[in-house]
PDB file of N, CA and C in Angstrom:
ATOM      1  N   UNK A   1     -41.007  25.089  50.583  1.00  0.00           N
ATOM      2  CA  UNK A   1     -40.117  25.002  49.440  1.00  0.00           C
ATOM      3  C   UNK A   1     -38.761  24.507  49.914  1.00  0.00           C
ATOM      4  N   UNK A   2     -37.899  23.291  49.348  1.00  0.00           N
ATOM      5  CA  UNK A   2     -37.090  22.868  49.744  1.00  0.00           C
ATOM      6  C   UNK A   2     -35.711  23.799  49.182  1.00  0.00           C
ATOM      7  N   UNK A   3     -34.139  23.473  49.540  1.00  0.00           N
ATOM      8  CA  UNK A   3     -33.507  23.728  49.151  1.00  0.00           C
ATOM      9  C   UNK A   3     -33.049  23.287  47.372  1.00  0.00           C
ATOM     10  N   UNK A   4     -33.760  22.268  47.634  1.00  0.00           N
ATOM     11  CA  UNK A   4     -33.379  21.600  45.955  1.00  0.00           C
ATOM     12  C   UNK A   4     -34.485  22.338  44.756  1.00  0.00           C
ATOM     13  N   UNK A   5     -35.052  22.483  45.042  1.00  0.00           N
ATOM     14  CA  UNK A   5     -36.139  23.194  44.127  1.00  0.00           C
ATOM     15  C   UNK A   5     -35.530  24.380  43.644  1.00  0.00           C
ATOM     16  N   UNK A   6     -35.192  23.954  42.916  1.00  0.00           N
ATOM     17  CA  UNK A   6     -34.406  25.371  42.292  1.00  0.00           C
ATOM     18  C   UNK A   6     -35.184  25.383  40.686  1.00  0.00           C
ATOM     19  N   UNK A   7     -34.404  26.753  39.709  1.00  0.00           N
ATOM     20  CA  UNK A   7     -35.306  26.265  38.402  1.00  0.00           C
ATOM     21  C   UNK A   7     -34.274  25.276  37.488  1.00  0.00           C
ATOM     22  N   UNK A   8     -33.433  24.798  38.107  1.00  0.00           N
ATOM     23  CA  UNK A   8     -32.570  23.896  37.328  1.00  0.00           C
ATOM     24  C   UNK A   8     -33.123  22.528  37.498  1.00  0.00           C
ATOM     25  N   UNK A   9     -33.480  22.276  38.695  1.00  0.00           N
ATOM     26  CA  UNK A   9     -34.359  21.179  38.744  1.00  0.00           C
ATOM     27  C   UNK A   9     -35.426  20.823  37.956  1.00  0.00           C
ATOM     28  N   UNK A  10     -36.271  22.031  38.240  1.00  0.00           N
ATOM     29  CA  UNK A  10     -37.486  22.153  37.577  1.00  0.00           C
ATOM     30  C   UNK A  10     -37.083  21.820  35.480  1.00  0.00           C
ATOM     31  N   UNK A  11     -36.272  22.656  35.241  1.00  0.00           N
ATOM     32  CA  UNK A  11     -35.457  22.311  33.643  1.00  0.00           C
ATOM     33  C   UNK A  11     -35.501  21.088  33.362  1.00  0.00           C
ATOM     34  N   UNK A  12     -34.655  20.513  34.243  1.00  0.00           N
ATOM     35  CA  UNK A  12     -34.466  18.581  34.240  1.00  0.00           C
ATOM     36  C   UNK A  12     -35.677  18.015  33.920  1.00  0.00           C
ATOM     37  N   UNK A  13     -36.728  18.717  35.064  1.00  0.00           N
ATOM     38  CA  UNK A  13     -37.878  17.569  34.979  1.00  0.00           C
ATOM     39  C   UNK A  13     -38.543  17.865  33.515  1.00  0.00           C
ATOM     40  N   UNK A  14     -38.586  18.766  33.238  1.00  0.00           N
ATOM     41  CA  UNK A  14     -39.190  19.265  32.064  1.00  0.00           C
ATOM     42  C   UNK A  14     -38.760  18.687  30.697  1.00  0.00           C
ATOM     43  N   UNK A  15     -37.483  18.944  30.906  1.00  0.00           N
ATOM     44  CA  UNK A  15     -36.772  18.133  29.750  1.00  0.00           C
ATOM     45  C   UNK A  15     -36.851  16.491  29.748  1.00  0.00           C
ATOM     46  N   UNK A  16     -36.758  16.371  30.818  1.00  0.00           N
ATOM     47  CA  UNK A  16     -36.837  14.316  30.999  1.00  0.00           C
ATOM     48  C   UNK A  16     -38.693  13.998  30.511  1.00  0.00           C
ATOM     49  N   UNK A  17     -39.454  15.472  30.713  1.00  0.00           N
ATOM     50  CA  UNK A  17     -41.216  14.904  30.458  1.00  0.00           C
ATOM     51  C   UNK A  17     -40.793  14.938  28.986  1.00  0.00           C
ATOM     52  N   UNK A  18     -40.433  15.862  28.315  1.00  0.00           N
ATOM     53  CA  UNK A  18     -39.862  16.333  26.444  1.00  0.00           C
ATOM     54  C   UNK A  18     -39.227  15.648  26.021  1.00  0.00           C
ATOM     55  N   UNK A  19     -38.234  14.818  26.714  1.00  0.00           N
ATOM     56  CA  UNK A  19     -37.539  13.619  26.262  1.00  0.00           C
ATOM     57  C   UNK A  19     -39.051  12.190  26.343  1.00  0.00           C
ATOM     58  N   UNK A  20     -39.567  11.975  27.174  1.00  0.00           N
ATOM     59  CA  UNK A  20     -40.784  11.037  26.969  1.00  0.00           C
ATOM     60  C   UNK A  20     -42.032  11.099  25.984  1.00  0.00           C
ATOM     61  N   UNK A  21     -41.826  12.396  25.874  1.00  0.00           N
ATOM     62  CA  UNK A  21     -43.414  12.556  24.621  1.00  0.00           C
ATOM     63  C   UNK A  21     -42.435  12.397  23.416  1.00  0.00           C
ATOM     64  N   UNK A  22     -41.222  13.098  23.383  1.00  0.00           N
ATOM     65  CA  UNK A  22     -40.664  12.704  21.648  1.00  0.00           C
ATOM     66  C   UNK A  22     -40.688  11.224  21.517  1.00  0.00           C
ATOM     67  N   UNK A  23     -40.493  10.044  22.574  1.00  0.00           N
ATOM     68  CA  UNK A  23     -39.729   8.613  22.707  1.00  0.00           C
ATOM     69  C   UNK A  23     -41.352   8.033  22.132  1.00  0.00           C
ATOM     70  N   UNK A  24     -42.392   8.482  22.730  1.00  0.00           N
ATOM     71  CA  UNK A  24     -43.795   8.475  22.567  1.00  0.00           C
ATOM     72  C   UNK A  24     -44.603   8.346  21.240  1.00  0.00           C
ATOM     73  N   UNK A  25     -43.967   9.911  20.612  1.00  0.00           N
ATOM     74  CA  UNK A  25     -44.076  10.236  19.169  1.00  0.00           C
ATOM     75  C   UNK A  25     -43.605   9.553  18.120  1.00  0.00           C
ATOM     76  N   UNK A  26     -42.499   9.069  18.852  1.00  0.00           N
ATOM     77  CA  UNK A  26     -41.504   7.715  17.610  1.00  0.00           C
ATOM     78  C   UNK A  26     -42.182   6.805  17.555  1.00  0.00           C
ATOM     79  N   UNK A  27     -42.667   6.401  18.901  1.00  0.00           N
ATOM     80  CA  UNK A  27     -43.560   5.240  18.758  1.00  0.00           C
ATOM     81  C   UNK A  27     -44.473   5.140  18.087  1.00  0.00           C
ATOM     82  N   UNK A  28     -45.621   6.204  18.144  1.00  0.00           N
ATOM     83  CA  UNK A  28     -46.747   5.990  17.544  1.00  0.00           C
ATOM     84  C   UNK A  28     -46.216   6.224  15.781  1.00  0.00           C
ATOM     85  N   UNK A  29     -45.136   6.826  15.473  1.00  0.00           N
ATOM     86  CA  UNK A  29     -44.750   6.951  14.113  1.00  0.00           C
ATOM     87  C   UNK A  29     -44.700   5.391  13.383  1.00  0.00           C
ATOM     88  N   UNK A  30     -43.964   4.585  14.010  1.00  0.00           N
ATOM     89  CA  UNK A  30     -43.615   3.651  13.991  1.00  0.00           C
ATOM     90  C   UNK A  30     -45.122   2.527  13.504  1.00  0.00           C
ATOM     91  N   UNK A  31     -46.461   3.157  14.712  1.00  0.00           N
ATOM     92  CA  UNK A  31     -47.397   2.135  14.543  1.00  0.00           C
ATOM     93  C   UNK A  31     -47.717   2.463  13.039  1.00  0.00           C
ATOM     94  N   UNK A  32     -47.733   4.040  12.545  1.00  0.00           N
ATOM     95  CA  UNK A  32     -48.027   4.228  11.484  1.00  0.00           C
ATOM     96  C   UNK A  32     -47.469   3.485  10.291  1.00  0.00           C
ATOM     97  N   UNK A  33     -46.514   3.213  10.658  1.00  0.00           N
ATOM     98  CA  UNK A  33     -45.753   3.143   9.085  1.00  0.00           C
ATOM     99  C   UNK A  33     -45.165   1.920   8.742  1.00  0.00           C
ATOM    100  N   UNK A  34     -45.553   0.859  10.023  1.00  0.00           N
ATOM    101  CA  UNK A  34     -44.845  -0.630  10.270  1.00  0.00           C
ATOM    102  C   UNK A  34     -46.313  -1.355   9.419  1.00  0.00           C
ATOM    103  N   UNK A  35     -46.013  -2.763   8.593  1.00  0.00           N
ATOM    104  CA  UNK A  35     -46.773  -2.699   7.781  1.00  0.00           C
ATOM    105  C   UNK A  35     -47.920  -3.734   8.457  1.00  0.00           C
ATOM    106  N   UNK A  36     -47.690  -4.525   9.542  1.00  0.00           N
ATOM    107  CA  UNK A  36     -48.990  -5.816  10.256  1.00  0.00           C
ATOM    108  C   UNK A  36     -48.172  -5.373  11.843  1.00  0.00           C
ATOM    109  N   UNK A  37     -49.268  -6.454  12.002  1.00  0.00           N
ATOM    110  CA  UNK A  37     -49.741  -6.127  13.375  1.00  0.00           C
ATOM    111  C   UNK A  37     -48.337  -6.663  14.126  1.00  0.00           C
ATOM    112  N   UNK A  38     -47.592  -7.761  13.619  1.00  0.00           N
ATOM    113  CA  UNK A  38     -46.626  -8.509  14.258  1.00  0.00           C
ATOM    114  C   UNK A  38     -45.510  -6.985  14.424  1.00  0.00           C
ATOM    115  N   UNK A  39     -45.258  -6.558  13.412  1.00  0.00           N
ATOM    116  CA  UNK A  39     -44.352  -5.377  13.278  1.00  0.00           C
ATOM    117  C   UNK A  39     -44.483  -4.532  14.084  1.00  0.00           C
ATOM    118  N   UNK A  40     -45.533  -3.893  14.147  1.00  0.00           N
ATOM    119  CA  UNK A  40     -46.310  -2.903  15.134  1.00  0.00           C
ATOM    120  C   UNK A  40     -46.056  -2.960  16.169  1.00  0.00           C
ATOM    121  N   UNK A  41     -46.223  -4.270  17.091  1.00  0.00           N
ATOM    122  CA  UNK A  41     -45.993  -4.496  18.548  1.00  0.00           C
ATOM    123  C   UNK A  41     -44.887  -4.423  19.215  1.00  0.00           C
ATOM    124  N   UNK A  42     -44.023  -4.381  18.379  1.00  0.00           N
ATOM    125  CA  UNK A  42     -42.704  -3.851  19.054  1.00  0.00           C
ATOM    126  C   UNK A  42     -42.293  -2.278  19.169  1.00  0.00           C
ATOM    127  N   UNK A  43     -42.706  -1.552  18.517  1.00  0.00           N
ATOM    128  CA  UNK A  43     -42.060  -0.465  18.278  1.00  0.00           C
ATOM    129  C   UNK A  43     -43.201   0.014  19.933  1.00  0.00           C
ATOM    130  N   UNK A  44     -44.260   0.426  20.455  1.00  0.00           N
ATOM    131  CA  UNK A  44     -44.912   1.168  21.317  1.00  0.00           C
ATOM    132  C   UNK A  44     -44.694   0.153  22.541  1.00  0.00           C
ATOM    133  N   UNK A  45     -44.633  -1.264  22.047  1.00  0.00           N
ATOM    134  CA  UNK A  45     -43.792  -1.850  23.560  1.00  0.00           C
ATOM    135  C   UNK A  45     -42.649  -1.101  24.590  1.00  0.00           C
ATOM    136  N   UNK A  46     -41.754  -1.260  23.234  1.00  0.00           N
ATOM    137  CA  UNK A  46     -39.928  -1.102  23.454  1.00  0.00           C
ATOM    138  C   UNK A  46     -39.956   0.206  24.259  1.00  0.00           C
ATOM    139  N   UNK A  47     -40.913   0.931  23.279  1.00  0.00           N
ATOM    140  CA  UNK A  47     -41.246   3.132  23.417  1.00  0.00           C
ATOM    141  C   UNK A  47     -41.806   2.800  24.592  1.00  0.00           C
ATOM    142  N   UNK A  48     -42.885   2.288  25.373  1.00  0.00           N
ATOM    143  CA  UNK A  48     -43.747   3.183  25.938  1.00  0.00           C
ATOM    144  C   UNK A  48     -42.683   2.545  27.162  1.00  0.00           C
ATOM    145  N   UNK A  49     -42.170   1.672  27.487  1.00  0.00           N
ATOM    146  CA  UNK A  49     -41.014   1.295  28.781  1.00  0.00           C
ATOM    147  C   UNK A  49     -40.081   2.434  28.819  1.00  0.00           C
ATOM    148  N   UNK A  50     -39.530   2.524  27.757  1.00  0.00           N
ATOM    149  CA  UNK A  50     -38.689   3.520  27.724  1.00  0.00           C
ATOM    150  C   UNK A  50     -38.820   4.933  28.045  1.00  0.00           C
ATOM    151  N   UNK A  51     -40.228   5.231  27.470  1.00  0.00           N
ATOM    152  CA  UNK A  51     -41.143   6.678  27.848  1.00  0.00           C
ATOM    153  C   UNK A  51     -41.245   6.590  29.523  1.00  0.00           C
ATOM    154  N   UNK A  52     -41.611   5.392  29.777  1.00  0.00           N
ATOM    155  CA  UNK A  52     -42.288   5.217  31.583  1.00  0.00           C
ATOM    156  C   UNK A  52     -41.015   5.618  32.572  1.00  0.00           C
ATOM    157  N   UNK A  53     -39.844   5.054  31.735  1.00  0.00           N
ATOM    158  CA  UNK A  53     -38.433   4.826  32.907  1.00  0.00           C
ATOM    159  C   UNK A  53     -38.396   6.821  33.022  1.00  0.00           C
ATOM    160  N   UNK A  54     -38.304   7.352  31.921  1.00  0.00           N
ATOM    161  CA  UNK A  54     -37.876   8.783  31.543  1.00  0.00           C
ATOM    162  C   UNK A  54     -38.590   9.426  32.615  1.00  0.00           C
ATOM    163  N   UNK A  55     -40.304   9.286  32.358  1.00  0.00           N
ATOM    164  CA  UNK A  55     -41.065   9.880  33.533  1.00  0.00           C
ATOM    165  C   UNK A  55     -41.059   9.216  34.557  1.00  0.00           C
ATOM    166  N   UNK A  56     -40.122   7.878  34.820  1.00  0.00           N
ATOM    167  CA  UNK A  56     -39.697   7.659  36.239  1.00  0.00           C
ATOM    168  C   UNK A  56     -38.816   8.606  36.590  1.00  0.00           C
ATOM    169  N   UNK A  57     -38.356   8.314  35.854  1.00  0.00           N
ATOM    170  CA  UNK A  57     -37.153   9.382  36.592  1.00  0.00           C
ATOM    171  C   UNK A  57     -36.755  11.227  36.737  1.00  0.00           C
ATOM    172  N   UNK A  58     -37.992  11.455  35.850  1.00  0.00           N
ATOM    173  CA  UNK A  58     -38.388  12.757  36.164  1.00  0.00           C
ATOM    174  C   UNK A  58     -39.239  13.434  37.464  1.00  0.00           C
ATOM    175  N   UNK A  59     -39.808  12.379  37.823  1.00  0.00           N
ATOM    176  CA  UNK A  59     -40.877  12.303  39.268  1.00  0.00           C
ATOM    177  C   UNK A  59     -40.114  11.920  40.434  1.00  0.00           C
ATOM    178  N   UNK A  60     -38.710  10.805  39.862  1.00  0.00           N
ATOM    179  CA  UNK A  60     -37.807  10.966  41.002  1.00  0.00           C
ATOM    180  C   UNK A  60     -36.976  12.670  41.244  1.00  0.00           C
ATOM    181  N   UNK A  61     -36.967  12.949  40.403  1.00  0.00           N
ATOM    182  CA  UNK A  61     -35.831  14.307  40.693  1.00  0.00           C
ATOM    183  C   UNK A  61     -37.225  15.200  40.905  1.00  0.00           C
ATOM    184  N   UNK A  62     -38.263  15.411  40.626  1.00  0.00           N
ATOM    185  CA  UNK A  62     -39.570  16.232  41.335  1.00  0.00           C
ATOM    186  C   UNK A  62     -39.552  16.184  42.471  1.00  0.00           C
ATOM    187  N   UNK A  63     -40.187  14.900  43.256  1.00  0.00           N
ATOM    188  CA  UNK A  63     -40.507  14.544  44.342  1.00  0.00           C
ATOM    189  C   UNK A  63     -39.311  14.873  45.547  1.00  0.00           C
ATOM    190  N   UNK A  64     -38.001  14.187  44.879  1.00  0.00           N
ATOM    191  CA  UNK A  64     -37.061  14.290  45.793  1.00  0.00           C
ATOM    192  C   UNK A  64     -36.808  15.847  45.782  1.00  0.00           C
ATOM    193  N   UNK A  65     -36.857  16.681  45.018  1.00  0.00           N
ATOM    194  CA  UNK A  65     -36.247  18.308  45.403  1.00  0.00           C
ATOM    195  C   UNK A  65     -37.756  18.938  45.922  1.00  0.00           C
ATOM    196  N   UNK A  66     -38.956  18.378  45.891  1.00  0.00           N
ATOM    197  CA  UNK A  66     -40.059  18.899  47.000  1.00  0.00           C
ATOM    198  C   UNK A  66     -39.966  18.332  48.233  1.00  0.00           C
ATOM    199  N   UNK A  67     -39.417  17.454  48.631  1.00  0.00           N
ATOM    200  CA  UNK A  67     -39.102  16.585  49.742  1.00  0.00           C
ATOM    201  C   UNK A  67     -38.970  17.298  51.345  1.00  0.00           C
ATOM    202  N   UNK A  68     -39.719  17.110  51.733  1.00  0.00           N
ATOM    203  CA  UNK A  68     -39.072  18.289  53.090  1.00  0.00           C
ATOM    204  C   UNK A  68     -37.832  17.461  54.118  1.00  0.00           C
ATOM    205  N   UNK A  69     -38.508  16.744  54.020  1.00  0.00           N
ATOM    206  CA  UNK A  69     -37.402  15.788  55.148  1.00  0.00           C
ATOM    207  C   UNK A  69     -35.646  15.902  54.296  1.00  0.00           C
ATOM    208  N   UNK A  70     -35.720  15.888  52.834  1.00  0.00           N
ATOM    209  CA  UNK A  70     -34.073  16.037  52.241  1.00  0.00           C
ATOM    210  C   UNK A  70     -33.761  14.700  51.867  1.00  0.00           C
ATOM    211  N   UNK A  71     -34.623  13.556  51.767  1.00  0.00           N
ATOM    212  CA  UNK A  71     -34.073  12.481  51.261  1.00  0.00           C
ATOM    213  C   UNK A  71     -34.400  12.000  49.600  1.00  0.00           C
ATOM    214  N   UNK A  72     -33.975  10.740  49.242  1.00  0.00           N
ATOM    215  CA  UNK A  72     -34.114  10.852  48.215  1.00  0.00           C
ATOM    216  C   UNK A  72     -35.936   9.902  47.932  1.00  0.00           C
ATOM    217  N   UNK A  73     -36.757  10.415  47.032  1.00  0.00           N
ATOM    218  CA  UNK A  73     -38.108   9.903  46.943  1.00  0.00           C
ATOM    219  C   UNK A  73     -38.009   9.105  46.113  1.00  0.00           C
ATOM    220  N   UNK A  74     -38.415   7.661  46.513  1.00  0.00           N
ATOM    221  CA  UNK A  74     -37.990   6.554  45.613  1.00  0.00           C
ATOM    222  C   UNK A  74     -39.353   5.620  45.691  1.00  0.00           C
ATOM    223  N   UNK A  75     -40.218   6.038  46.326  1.00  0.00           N
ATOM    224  CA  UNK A  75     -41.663   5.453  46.209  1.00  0.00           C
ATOM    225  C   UNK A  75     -42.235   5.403  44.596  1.00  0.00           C
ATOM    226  N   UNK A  76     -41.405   5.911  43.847  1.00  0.00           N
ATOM    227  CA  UNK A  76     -42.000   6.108  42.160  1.00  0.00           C
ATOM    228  C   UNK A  76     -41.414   4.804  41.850  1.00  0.00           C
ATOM    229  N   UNK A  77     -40.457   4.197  42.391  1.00  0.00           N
ATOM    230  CA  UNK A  77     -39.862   2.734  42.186  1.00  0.00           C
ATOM    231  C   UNK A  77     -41.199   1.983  41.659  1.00  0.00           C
ATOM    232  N   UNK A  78     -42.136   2.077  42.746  1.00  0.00           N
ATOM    233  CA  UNK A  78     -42.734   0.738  42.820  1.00  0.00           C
ATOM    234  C   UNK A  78     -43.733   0.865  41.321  1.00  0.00           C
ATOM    235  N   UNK A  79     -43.996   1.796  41.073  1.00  0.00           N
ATOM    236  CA  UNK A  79     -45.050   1.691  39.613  1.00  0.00           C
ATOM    237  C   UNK A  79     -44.098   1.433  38.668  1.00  0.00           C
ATOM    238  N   UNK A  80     -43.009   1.898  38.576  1.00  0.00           N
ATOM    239  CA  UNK A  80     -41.859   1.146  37.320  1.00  0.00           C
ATOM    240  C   UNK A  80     -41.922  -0.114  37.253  1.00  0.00           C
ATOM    241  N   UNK A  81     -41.563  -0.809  38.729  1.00  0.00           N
ATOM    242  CA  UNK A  81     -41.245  -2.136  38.850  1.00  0.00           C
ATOM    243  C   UNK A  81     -42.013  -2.937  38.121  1.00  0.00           C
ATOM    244  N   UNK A  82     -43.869  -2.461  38.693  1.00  0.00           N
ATOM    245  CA  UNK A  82     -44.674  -2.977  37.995  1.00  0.00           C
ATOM    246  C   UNK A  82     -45.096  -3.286  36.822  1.00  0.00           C
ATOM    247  N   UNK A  83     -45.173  -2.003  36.050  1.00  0.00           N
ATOM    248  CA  UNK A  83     -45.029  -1.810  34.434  1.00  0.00           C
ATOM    249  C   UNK A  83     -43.913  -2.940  33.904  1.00  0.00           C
ATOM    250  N   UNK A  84     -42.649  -2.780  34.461  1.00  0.00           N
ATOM    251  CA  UNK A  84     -41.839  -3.408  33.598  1.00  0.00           C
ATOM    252  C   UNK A  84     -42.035  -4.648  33.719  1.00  0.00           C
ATOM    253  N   UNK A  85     -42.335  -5.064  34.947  1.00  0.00           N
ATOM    254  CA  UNK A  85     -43.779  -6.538  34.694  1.00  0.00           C
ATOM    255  C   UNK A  85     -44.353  -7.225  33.856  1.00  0.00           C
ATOM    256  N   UNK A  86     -45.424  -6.001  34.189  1.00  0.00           N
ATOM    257  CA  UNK A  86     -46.731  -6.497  33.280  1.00  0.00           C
ATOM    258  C   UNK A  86     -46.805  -6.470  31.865  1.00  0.00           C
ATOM    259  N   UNK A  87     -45.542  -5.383  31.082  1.00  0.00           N
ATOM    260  CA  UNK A  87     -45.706  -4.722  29.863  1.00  0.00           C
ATOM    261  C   UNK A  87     -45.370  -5.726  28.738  1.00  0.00           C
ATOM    262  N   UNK A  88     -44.074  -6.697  29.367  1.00  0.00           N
ATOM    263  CA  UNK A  88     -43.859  -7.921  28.189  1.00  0.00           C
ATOM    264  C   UNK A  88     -45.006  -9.111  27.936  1.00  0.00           C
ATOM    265  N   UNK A  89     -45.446  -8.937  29.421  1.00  0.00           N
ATOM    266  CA  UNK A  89     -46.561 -10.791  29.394  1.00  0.00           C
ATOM    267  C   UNK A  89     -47.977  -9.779  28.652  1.00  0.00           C
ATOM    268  N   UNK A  90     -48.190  -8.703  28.188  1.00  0.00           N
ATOM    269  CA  UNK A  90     -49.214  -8.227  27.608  1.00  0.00           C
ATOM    270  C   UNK A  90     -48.925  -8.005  26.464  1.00  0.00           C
ATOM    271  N   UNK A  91     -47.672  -7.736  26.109  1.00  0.00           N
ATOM    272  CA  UNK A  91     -47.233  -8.060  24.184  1.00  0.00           C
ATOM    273  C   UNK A  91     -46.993  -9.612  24.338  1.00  0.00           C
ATOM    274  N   UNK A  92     -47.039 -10.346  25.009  1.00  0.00           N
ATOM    275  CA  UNK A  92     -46.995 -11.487  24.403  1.00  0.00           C
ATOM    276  C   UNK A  92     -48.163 -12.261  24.406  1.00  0.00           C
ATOM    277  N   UNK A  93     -49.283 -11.711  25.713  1.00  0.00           N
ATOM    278  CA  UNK A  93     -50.293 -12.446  25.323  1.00  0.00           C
ATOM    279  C   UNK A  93     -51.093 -11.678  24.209  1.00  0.00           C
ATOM    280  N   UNK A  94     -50.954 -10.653  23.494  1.00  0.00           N
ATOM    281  CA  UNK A  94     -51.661  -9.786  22.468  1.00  0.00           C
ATOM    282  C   UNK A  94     -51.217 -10.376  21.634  1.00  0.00           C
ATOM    283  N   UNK A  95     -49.643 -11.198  21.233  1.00  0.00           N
ATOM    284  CA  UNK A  95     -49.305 -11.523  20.171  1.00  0.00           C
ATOM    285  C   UNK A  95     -49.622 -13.466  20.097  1.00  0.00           C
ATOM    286  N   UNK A  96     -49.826 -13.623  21.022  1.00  0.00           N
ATOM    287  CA  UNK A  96     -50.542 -15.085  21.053  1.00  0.00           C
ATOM    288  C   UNK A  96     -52.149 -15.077  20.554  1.00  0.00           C
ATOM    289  N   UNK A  97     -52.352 -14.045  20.931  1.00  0.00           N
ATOM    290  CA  UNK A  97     -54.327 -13.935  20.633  1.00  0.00           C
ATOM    291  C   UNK A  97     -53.977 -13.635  18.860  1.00  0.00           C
ATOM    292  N   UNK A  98     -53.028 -12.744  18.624  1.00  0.00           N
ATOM    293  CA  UNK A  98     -53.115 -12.359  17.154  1.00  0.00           C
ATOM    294  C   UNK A  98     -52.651 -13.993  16.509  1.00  0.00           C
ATOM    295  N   UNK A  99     -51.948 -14.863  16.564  1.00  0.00           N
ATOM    296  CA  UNK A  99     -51.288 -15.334  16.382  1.00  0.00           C
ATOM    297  C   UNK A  99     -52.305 -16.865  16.062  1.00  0.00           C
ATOM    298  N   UNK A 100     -53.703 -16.982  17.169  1.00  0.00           N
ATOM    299  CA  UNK A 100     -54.701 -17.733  17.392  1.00  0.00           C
ATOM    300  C   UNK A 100     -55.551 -17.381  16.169  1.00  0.00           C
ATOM    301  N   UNK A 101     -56.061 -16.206  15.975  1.00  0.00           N
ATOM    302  CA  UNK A 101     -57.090 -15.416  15.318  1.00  0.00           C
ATOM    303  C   UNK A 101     -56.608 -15.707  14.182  1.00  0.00           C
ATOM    304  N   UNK A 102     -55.318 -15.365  13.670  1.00  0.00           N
ATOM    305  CA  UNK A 102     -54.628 -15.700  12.078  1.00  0.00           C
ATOM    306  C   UNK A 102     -55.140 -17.636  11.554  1.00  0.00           C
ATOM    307  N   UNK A 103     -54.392 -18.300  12.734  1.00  0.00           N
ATOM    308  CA  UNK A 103     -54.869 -19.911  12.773  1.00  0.00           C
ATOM    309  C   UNK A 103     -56.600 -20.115  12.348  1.00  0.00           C
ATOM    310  N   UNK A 104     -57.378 -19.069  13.265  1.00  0.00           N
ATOM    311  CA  UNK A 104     -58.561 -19.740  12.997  1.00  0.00           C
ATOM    312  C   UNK A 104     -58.882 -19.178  11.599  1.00  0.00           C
ATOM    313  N   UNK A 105     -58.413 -17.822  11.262  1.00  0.00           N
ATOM    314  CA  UNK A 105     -59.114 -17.695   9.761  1.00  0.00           C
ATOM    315  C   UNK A 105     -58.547 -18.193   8.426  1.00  0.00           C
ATOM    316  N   UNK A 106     -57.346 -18.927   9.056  1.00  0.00           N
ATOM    317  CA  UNK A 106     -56.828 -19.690   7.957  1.00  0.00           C
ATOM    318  C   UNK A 106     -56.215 -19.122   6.724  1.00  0.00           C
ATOM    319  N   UNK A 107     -55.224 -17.797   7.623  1.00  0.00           N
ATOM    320  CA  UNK A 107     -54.149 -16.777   7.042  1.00  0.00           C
ATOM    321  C   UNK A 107     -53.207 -17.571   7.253  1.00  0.00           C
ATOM    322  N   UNK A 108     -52.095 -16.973   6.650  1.00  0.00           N
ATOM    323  CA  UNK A 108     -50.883 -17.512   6.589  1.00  0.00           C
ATOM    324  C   UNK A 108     -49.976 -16.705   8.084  1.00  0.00           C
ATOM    325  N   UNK A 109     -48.785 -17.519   8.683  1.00  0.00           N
ATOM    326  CA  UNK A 109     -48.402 -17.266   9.651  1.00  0.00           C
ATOM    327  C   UNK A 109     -47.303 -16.515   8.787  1.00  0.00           C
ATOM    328  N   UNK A 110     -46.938 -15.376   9.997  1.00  0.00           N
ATOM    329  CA  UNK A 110     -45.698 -14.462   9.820  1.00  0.00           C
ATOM    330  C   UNK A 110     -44.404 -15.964   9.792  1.00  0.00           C
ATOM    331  N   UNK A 111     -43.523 -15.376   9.362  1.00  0.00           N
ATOM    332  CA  UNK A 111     -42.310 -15.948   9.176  1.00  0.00           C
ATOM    333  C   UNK A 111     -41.329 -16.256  10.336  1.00  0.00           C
ATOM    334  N   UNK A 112     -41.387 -17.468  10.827  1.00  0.00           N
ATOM    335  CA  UNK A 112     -40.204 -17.457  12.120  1.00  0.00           C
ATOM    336  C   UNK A 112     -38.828 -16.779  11.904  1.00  0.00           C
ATOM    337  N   UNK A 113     -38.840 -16.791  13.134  1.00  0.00           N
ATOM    338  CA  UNK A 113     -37.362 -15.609  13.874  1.00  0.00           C
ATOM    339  C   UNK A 113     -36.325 -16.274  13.234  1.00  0.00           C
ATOM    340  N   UNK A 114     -35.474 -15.136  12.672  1.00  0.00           N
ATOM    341  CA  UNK A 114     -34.300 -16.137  11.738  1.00  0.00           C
ATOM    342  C   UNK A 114     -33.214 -16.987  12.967  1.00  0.00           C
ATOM    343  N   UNK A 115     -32.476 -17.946  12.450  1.00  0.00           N
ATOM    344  CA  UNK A 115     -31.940 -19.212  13.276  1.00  0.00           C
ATOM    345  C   UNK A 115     -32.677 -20.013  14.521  1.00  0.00           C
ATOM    346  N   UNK A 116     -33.994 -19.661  14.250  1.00  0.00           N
ATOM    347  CA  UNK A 116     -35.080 -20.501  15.001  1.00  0.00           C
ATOM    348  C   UNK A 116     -35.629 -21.744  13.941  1.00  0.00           C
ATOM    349  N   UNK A 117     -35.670 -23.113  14.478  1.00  0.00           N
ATOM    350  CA  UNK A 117     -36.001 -23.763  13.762  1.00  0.00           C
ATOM    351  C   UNK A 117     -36.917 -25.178  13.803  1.00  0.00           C
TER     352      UNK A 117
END
């Protein structure tokens, strides 16, 4: 048991996991109540990065106050890095496939981004 492990630590992490499931909960509120699919994809994008950084950084203040050596644990870096990666080129290729699928059934396209032209 390190010196940092205290239950104030432990509070933090707890609260930073309670801060990620509410950020979570908005999201999925959001899938509910947003009316197509174009709408939808933003709200559990934007959330679930935002949810990931929270439980980044709750696993940083874990890890580092179990730490025996006393430094700071920053190996949780590298799965953030990644996510924040991969998470835009997968709403955009989800919204290119939706975007294909509308074309072939010969729906009407959502409305371009205003001052795009």
């Amino acid at each position: 048991m390190s010196l940092l492990d205290t239950p104030w630590t432990q509070a933090v992490v707890a609260l930073l996991l309670l801060l990620s499931g509410g950020v979570v909960l908005i999201a999925a509120s959001g899938l509910w109540r947003l009316p197509d699919f174009f709408s939808r994809m933003h709200a559990p994008a934007l959330a679930s990065t935002l949810g990931a950084w929270i439980v980044t950084f709750a696993s940083i203040v874990h890890f580092t106050a179990h730490a025996e050596e006393g430094g700071l644990a920053l190996h949780v870096w590298l799965i953030i890095i990644v996510l924040s990666i991969t998470a835009p080129v997968t709403t955009m290729v989800l919204a290119r496939a939706a975007l294909f699928r509308r074309r072939q059934a010969g729906d009407p396209l959502p409305p371009p981004l205003a001052g795009r032209r």
